[in-house]
PDB file of N, CA and C in Angstrom:
ATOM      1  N   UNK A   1    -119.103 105.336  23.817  1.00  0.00           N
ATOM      2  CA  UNK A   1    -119.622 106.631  24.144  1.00  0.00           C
ATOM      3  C   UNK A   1    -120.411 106.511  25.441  1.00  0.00           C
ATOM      4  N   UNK A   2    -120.406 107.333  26.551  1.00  0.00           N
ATOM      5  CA  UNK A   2    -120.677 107.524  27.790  1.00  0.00           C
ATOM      6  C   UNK A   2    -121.932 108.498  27.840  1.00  0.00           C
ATOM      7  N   UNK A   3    -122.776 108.387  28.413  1.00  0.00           N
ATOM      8  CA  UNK A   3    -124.382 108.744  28.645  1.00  0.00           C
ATOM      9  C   UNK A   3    -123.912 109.738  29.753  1.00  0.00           C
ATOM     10  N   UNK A   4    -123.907 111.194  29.354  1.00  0.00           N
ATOM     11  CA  UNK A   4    -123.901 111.892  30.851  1.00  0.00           C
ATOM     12  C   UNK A   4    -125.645 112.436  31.599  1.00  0.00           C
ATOM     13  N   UNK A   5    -125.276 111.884  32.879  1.00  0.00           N
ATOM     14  CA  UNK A   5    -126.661 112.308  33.489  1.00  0.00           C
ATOM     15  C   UNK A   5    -126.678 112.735  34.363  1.00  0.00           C
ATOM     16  N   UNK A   6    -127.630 113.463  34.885  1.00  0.00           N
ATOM     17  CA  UNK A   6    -128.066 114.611  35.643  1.00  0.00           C
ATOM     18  C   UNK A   6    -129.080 113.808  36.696  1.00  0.00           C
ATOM     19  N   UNK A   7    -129.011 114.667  37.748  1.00  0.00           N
ATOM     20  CA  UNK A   7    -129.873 114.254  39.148  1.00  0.00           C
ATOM     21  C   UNK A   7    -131.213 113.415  38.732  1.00  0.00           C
ATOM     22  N   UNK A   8    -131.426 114.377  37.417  1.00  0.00           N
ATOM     23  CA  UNK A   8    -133.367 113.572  37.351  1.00  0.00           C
ATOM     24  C   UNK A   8    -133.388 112.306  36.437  1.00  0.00           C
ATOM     25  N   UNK A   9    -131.570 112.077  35.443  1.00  0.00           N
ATOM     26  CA  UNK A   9    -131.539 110.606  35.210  1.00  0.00           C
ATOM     27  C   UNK A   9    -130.719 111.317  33.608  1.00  0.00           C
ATOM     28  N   UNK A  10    -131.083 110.571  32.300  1.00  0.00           N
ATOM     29  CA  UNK A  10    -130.636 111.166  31.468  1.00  0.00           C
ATOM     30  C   UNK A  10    -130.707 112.308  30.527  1.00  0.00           C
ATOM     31  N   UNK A  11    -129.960 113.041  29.989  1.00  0.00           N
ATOM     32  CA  UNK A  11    -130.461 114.466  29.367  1.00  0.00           C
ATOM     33  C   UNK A  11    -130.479 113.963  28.215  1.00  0.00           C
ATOM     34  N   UNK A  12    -131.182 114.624  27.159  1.00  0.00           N
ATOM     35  CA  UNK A  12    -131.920 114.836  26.334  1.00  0.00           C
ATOM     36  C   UNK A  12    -131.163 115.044  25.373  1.00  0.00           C
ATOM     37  N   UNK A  13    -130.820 114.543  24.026  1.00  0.00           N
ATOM     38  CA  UNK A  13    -130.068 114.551  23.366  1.00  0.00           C
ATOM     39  C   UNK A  13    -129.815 116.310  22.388  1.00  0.00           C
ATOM     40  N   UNK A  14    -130.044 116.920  22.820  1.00  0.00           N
ATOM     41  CA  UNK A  14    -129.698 118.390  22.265  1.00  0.00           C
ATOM     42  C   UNK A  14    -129.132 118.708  23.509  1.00  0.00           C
ATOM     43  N   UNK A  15    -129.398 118.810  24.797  1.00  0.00           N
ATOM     44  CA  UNK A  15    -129.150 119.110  25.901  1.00  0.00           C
ATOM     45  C   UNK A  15    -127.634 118.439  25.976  1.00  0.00           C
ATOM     46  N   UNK A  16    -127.093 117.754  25.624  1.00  0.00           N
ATOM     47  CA  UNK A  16    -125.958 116.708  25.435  1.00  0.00           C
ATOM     48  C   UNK A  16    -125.351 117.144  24.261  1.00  0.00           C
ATOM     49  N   UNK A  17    -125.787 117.613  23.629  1.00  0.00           N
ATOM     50  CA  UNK A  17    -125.066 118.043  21.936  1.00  0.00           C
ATOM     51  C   UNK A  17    -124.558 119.863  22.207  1.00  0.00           C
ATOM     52  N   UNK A  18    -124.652 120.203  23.402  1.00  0.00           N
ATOM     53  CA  UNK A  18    -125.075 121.982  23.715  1.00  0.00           C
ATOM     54  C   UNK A  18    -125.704 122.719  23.083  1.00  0.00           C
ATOM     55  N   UNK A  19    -126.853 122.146  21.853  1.00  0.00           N
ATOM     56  CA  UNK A  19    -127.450 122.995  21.091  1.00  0.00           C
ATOM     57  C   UNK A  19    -128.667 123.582  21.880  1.00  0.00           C
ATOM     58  N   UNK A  20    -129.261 124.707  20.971  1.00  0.00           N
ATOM     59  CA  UNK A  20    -130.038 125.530  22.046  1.00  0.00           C
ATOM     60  C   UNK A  20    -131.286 125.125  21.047  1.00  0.00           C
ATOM     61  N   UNK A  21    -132.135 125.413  21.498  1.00  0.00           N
ATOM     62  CA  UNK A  21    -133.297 124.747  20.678  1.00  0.00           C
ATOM     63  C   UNK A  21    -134.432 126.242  21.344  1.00  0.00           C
ATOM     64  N   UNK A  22    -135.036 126.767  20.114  1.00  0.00           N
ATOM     65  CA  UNK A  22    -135.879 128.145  19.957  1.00  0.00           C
ATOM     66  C   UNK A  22    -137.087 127.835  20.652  1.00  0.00           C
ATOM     67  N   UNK A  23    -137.620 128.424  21.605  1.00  0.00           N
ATOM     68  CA  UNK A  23    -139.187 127.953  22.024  1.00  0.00           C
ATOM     69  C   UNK A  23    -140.300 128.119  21.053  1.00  0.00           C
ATOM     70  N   UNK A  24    -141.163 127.024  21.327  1.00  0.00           N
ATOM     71  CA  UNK A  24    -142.064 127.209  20.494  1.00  0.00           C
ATOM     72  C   UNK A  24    -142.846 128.315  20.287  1.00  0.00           C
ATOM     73  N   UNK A  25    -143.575 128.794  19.225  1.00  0.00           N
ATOM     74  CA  UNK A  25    -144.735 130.271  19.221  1.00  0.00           C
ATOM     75  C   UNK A  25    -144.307 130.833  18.315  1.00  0.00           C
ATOM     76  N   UNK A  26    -144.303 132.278  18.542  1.00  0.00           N
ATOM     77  CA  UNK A  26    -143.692 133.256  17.997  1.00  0.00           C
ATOM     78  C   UNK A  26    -142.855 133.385  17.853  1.00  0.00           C
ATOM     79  N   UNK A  27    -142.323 133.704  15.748  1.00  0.00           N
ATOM     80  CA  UNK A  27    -141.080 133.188  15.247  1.00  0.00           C
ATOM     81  C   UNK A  27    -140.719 134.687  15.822  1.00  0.00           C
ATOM     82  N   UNK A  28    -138.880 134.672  15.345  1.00  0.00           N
ATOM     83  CA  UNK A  28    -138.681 136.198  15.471  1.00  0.00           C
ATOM     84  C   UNK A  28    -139.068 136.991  14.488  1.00  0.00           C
ATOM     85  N   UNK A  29    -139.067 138.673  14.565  1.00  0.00           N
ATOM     86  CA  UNK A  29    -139.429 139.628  13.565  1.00  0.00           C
ATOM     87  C   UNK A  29    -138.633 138.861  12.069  1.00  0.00           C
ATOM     88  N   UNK A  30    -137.495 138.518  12.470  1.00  0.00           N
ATOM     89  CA  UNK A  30    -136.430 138.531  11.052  1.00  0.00           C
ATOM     90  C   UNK A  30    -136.901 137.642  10.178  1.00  0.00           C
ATOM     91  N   UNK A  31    -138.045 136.487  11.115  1.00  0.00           N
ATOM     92  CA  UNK A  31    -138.790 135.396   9.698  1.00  0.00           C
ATOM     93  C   UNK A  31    -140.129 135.756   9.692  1.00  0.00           C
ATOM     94  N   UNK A  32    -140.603 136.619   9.652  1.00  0.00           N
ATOM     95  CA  UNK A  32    -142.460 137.452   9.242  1.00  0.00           C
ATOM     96  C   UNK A  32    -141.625 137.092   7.316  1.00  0.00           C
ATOM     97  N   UNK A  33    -143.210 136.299   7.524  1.00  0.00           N
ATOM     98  CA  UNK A  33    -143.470 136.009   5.795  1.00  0.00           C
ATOM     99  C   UNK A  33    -143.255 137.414   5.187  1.00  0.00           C
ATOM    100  N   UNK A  34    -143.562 137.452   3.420  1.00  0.00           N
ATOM    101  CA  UNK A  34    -143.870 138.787   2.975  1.00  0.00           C
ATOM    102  C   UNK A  34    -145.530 139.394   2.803  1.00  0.00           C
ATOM    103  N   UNK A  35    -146.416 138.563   3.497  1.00  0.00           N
ATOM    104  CA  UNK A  35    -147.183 139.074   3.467  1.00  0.00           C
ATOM    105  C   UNK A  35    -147.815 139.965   4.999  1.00  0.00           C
ATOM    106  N   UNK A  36    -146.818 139.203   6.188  1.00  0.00           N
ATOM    107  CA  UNK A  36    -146.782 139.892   7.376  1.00  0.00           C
ATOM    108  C   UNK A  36    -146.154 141.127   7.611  1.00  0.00           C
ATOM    109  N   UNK A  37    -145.205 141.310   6.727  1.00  0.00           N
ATOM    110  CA  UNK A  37    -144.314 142.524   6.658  1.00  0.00           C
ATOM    111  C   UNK A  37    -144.872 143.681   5.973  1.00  0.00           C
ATOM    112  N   UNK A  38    -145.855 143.680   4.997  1.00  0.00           N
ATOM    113  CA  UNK A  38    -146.495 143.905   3.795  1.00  0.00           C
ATOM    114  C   UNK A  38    -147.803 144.525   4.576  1.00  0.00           C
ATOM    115  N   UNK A  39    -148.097 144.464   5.753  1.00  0.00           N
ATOM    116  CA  UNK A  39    -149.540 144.097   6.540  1.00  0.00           C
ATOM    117  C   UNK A  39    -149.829 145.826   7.367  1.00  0.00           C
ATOM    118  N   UNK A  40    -148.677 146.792   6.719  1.00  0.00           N
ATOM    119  CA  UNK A  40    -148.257 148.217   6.498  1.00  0.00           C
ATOM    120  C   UNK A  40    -149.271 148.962   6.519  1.00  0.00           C
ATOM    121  N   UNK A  41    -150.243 149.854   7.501  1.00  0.00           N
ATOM    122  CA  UNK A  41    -151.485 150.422   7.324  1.00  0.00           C
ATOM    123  C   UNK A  41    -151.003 151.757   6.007  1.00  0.00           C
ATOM    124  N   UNK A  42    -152.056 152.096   5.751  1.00  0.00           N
ATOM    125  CA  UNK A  42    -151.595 153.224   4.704  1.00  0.00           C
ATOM    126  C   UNK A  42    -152.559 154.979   4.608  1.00  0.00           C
ATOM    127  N   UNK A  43    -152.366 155.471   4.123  1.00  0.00           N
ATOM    128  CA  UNK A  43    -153.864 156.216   3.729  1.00  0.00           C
ATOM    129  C   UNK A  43    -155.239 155.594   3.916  1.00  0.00           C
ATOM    130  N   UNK A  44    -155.188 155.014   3.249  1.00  0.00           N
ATOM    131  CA  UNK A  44    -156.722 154.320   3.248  1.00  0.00           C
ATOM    132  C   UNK A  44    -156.914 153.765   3.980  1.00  0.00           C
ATOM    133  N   UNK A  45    -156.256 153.362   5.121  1.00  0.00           N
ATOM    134  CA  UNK A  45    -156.497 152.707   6.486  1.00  0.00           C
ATOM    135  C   UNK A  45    -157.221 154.434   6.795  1.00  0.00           C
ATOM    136  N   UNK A  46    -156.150 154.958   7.089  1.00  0.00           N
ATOM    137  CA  UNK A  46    -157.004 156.151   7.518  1.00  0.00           C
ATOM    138  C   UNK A  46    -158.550 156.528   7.361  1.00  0.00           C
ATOM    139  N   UNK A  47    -158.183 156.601   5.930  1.00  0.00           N
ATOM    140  CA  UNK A  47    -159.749 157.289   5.921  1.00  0.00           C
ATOM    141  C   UNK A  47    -160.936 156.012   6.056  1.00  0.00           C
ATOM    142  N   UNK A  48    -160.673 154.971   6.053  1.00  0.00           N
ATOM    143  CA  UNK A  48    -161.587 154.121   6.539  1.00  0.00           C
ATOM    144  C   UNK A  48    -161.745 154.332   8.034  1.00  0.00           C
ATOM    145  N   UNK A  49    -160.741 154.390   8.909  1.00  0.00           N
ATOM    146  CA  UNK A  49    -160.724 154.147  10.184  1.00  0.00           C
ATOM    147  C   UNK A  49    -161.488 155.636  10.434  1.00  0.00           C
ATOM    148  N   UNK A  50    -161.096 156.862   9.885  1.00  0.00           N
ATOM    149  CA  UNK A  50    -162.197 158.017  10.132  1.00  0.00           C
ATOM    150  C   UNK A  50    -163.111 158.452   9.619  1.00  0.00           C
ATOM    151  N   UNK A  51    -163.493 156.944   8.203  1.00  0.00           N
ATOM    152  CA  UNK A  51    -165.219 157.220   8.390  1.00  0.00           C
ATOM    153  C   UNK A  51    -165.913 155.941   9.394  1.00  0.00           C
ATOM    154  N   UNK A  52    -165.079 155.230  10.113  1.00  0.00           N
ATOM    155  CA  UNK A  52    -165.918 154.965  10.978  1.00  0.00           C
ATOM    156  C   UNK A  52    -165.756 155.010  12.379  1.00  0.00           C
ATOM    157  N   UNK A  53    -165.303 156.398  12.519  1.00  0.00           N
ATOM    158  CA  UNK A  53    -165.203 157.138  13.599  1.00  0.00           C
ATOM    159  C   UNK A  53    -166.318 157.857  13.608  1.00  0.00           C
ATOM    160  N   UNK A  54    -166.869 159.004  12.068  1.00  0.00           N
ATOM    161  CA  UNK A  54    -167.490 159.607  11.939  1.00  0.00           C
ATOM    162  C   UNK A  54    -168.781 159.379  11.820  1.00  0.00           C
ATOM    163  N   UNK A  55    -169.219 157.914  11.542  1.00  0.00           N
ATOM    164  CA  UNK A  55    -170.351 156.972  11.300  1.00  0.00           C
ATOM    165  C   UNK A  55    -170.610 157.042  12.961  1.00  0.00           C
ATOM    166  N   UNK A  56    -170.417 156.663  13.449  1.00  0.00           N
ATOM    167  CA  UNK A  56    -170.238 155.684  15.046  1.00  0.00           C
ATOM    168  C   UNK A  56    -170.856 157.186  15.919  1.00  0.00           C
ATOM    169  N   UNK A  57    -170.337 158.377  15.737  1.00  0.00           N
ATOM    170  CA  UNK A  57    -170.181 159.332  16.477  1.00  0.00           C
ATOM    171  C   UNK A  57    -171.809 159.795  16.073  1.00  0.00           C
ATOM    172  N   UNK A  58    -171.890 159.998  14.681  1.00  0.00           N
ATOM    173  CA  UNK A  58    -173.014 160.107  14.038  1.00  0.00           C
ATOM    174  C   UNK A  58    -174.231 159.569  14.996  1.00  0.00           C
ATOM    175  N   UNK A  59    -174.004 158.659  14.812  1.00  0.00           N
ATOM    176  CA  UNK A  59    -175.509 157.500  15.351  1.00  0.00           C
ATOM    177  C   UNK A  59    -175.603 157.410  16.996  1.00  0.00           C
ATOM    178  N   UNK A  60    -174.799 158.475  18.000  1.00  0.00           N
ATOM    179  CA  UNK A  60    -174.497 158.123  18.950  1.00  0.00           C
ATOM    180  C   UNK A  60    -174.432 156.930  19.752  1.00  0.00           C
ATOM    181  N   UNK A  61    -173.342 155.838  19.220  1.00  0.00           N
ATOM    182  CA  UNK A  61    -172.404 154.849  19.741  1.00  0.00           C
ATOM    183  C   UNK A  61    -171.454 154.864  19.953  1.00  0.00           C
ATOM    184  N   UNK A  62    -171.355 154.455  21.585  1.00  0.00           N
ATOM    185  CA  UNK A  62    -169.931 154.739  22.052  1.00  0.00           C
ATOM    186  C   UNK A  62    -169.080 153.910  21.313  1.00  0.00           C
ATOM    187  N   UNK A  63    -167.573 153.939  21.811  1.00  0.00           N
ATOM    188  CA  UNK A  63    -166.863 153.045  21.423  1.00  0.00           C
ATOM    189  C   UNK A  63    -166.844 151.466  22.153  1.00  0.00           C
ATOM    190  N   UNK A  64    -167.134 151.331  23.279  1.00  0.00           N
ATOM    191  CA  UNK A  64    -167.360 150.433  23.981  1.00  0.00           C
ATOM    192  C   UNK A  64    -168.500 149.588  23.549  1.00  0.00           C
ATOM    193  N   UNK A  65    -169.591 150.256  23.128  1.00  0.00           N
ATOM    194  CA  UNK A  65    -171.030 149.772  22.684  1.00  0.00           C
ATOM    195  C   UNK A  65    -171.127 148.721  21.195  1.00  0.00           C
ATOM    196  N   UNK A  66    -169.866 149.864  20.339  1.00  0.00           N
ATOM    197  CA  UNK A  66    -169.609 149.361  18.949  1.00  0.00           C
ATOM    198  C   UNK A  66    -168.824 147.998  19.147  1.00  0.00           C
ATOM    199  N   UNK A  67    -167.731 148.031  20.129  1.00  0.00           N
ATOM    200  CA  UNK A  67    -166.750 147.071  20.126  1.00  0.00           C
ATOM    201  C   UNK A  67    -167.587 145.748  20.598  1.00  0.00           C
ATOM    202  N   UNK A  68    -168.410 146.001  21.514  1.00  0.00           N
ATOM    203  CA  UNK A  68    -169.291 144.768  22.218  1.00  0.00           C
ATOM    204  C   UNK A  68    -169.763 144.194  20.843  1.00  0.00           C
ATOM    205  N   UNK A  69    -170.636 145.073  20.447  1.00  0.00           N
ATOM    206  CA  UNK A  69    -171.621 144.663  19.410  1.00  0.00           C
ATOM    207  C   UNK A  69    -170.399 143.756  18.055  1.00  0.00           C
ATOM    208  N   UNK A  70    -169.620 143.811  18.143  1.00  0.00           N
ATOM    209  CA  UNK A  70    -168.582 143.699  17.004  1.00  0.00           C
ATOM    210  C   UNK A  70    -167.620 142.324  17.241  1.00  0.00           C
ATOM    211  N   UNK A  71    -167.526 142.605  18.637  1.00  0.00           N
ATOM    212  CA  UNK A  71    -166.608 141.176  19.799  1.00  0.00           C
ATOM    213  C   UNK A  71    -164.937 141.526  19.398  1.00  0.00           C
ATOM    214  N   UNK A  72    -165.679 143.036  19.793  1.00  0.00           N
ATOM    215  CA  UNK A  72    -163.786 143.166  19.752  1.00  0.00           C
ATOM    216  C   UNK A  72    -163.169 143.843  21.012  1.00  0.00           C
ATOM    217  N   UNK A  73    -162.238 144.516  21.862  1.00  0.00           N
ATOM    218  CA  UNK A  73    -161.993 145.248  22.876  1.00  0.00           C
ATOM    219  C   UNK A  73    -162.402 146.899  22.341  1.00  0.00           C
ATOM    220  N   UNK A  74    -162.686 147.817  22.913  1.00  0.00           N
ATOM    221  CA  UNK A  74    -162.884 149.037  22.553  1.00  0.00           C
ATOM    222  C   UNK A  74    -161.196 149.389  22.384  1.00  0.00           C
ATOM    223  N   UNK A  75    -160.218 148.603  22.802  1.00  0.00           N
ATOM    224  CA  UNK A  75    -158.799 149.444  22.463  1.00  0.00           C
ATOM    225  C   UNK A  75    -158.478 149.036  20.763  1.00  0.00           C
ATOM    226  N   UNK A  76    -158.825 148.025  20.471  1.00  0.00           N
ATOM    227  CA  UNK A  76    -158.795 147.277  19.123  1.00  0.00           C
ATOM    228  C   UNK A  76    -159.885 148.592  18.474  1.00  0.00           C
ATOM    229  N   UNK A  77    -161.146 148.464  18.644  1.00  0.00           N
ATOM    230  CA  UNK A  77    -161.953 149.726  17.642  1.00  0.00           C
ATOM    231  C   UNK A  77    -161.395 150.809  17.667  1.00  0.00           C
ATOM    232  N   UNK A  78    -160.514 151.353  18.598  1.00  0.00           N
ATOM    233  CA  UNK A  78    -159.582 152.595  18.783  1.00  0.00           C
ATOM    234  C   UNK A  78    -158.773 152.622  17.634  1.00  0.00           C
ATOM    235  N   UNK A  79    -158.195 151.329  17.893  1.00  0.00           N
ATOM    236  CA  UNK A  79    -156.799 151.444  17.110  1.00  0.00           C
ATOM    237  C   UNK A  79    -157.006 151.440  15.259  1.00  0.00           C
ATOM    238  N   UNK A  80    -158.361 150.891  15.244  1.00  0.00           N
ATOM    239  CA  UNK A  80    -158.992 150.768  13.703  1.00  0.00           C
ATOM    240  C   UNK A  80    -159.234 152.375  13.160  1.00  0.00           C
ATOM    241  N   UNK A  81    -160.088 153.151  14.282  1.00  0.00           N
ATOM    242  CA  UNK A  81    -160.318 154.650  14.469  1.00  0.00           C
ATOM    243  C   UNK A  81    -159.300 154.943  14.033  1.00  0.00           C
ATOM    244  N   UNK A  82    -158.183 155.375  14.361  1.00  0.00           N
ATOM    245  CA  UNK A  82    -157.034 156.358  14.573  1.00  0.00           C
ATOM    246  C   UNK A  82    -156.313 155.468  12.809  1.00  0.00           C
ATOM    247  N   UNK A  83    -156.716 154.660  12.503  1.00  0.00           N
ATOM    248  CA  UNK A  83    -155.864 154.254  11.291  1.00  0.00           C
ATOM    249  C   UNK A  83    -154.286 152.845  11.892  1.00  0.00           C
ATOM    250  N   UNK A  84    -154.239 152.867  12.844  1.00  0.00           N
ATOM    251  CA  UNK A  84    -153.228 151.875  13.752  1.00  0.00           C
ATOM    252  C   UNK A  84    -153.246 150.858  13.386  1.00  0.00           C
ATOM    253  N   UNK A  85    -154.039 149.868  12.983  1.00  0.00           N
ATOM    254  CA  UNK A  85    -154.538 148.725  12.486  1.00  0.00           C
ATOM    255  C   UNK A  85    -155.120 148.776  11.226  1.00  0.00           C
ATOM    256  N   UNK A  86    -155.171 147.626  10.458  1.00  0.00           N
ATOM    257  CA  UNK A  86    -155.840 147.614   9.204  1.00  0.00           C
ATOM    258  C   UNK A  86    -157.057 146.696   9.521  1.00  0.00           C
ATOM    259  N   UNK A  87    -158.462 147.273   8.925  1.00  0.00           N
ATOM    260  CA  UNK A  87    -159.714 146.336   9.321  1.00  0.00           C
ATOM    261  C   UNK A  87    -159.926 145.259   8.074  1.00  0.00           C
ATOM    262  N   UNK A  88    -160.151 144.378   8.376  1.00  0.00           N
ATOM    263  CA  UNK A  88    -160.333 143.031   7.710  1.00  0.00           C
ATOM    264  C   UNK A  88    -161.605 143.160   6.984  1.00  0.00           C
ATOM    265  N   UNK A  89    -161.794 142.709   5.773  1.00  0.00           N
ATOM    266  CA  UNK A  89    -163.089 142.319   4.687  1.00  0.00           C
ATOM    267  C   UNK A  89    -164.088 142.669   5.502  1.00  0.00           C
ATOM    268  N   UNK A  90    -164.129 141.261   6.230  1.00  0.00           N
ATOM    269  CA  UNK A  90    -165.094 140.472   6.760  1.00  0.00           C
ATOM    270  C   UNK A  90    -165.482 141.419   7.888  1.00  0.00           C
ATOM    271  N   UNK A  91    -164.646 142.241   8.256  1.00  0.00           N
ATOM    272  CA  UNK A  91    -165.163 142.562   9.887  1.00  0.00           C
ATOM    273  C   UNK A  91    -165.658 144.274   9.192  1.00  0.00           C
ATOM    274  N   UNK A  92    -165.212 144.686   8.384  1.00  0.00           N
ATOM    275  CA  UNK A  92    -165.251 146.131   7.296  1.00  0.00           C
ATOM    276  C   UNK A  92    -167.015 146.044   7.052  1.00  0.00           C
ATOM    277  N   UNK A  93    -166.894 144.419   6.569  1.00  0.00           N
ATOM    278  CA  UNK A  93    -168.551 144.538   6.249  1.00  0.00           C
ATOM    279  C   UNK A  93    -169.712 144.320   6.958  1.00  0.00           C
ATOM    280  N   UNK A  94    -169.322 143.631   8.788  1.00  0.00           N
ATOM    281  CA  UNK A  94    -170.117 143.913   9.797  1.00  0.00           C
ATOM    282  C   UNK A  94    -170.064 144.992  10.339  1.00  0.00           C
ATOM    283  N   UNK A  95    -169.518 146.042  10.423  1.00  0.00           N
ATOM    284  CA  UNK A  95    -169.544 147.492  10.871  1.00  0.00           C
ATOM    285  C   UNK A  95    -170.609 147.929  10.209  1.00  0.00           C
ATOM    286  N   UNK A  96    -170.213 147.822   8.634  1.00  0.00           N
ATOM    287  CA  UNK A  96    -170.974 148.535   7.701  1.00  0.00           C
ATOM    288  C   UNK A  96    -172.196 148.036   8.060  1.00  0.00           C
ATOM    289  N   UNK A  97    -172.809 146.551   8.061  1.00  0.00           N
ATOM    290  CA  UNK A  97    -174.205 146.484   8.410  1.00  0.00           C
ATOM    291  C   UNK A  97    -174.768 147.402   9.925  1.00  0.00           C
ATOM    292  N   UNK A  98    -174.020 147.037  10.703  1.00  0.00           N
ATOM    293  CA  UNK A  98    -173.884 147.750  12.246  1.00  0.00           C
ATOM    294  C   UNK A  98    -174.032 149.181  12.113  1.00  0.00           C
ATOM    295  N   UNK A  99    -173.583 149.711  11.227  1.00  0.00           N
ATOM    296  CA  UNK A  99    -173.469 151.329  11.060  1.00  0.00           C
ATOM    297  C   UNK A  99    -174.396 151.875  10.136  1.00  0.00           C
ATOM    298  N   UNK A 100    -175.217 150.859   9.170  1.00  0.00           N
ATOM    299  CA  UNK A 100    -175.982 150.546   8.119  1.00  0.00           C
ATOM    300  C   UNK A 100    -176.036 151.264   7.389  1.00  0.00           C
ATOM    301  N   UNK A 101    -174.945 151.475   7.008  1.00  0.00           N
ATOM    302  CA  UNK A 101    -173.768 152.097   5.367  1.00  0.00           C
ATOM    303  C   UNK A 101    -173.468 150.970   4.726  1.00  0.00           C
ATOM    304  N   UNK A 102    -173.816 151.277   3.273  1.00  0.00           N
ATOM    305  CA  UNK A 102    -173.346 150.276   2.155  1.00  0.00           C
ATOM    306  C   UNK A 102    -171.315 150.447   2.311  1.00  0.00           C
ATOM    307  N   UNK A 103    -170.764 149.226   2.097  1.00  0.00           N
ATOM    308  CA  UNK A 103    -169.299 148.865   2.469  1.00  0.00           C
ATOM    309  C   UNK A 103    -168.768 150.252   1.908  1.00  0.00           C
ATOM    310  N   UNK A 104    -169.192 150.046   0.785  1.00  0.00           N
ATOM    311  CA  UNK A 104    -168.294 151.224  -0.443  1.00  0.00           C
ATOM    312  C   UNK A 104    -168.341 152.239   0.332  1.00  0.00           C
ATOM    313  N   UNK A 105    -169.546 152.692   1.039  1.00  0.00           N
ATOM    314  CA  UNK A 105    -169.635 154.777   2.146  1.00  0.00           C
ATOM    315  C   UNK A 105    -168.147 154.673   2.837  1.00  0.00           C
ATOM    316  N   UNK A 106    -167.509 153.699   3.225  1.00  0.00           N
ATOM    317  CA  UNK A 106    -166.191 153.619   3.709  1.00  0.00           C
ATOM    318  C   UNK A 106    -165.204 154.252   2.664  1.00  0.00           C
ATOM    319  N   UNK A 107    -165.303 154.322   1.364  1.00  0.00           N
ATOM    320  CA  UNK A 107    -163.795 154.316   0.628  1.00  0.00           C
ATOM    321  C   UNK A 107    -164.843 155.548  -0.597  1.00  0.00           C
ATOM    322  N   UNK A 108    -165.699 156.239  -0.345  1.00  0.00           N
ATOM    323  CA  UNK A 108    -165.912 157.319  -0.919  1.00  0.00           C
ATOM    324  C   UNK A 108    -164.804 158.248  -1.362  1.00  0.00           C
ATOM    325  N   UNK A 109    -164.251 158.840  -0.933  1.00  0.00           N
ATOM    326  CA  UNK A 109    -163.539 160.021  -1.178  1.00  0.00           C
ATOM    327  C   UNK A 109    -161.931 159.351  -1.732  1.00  0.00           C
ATOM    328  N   UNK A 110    -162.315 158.068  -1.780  1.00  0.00           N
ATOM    329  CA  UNK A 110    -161.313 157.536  -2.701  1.00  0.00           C
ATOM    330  C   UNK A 110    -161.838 157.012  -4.164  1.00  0.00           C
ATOM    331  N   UNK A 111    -162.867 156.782  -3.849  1.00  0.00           N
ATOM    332  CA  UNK A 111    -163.328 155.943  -5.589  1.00  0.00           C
ATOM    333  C   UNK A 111    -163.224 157.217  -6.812  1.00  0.00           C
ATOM    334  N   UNK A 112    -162.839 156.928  -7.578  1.00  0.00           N
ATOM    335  CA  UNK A 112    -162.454 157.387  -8.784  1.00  0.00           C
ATOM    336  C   UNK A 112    -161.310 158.165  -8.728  1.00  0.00           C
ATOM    337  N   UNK A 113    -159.886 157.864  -7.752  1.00  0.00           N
ATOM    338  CA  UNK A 113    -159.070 158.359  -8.243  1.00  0.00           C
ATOM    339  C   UNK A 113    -158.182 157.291  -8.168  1.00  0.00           C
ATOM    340  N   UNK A 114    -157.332 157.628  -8.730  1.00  0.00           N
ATOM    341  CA  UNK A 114    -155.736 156.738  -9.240  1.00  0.00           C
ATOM    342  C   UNK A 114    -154.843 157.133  -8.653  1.00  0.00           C
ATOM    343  N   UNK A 115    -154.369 156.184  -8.088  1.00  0.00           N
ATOM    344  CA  UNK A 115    -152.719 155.630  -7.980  1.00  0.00           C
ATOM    345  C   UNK A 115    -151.931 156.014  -9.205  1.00  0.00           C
ATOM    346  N   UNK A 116    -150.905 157.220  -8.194  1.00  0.00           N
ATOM    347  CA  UNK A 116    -149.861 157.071  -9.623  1.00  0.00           C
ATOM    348  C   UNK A 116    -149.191 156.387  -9.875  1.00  0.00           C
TER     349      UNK A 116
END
């Protein structure tokens, strides 16, 4: 078997086999786990994201002011606002101190009803 090589010396054994080899990073859409696929904002994104629109507006803080204070971009607190994104535990319950609403003032007008 014969070694074919190229100007800079020998190629690389996939490079020699013609296989294509995927760059590293970001898999494609078609392999998102089921919990990435699942990651679906809903209602309750909503009304979280517009009570803390309505909190924020309340206390006169901009969006820029909140996002600093938070270490996020003001387009990211936007996108939480409008319901676009889903907000995380952890970051749900530094707002809430930041906005200094107990977590739960977020999901009011949902507690005590059911899922059918």
């Amino acid at each position: 078997m014969t070694e074919r090589s190229s100007e800079g010396g020998i190629q690389p054994a996939h490079a020699r086999a013609g296989k294509h080899r995927e760059p590293i990073g970001r898999r494609p859409s078609r392999h998102r786990s089921a919990s990435q696929r699942a990651r679906k904002t809903d209602d309750l994104d909503l009304l979280i994201g517009k009570r803390l629109r309505e909190r924020r507006i309340l206390l006169a803080i901009t969006q820029e002011d909140l996002a600093r204070r938070i270490g996020l971009s003001f387009q990211q607190l936007q996108k939480y606002e409008v319901g676009e994104n889903r907000i995380s535990a952890a970051r749900l319950f530094k707002l809430s101190e930041i906005l200094e609403v107990p977590i739960t003032w977020f999901f009011r007008p949902f507690m005590g009803r059911r899922e059918p």
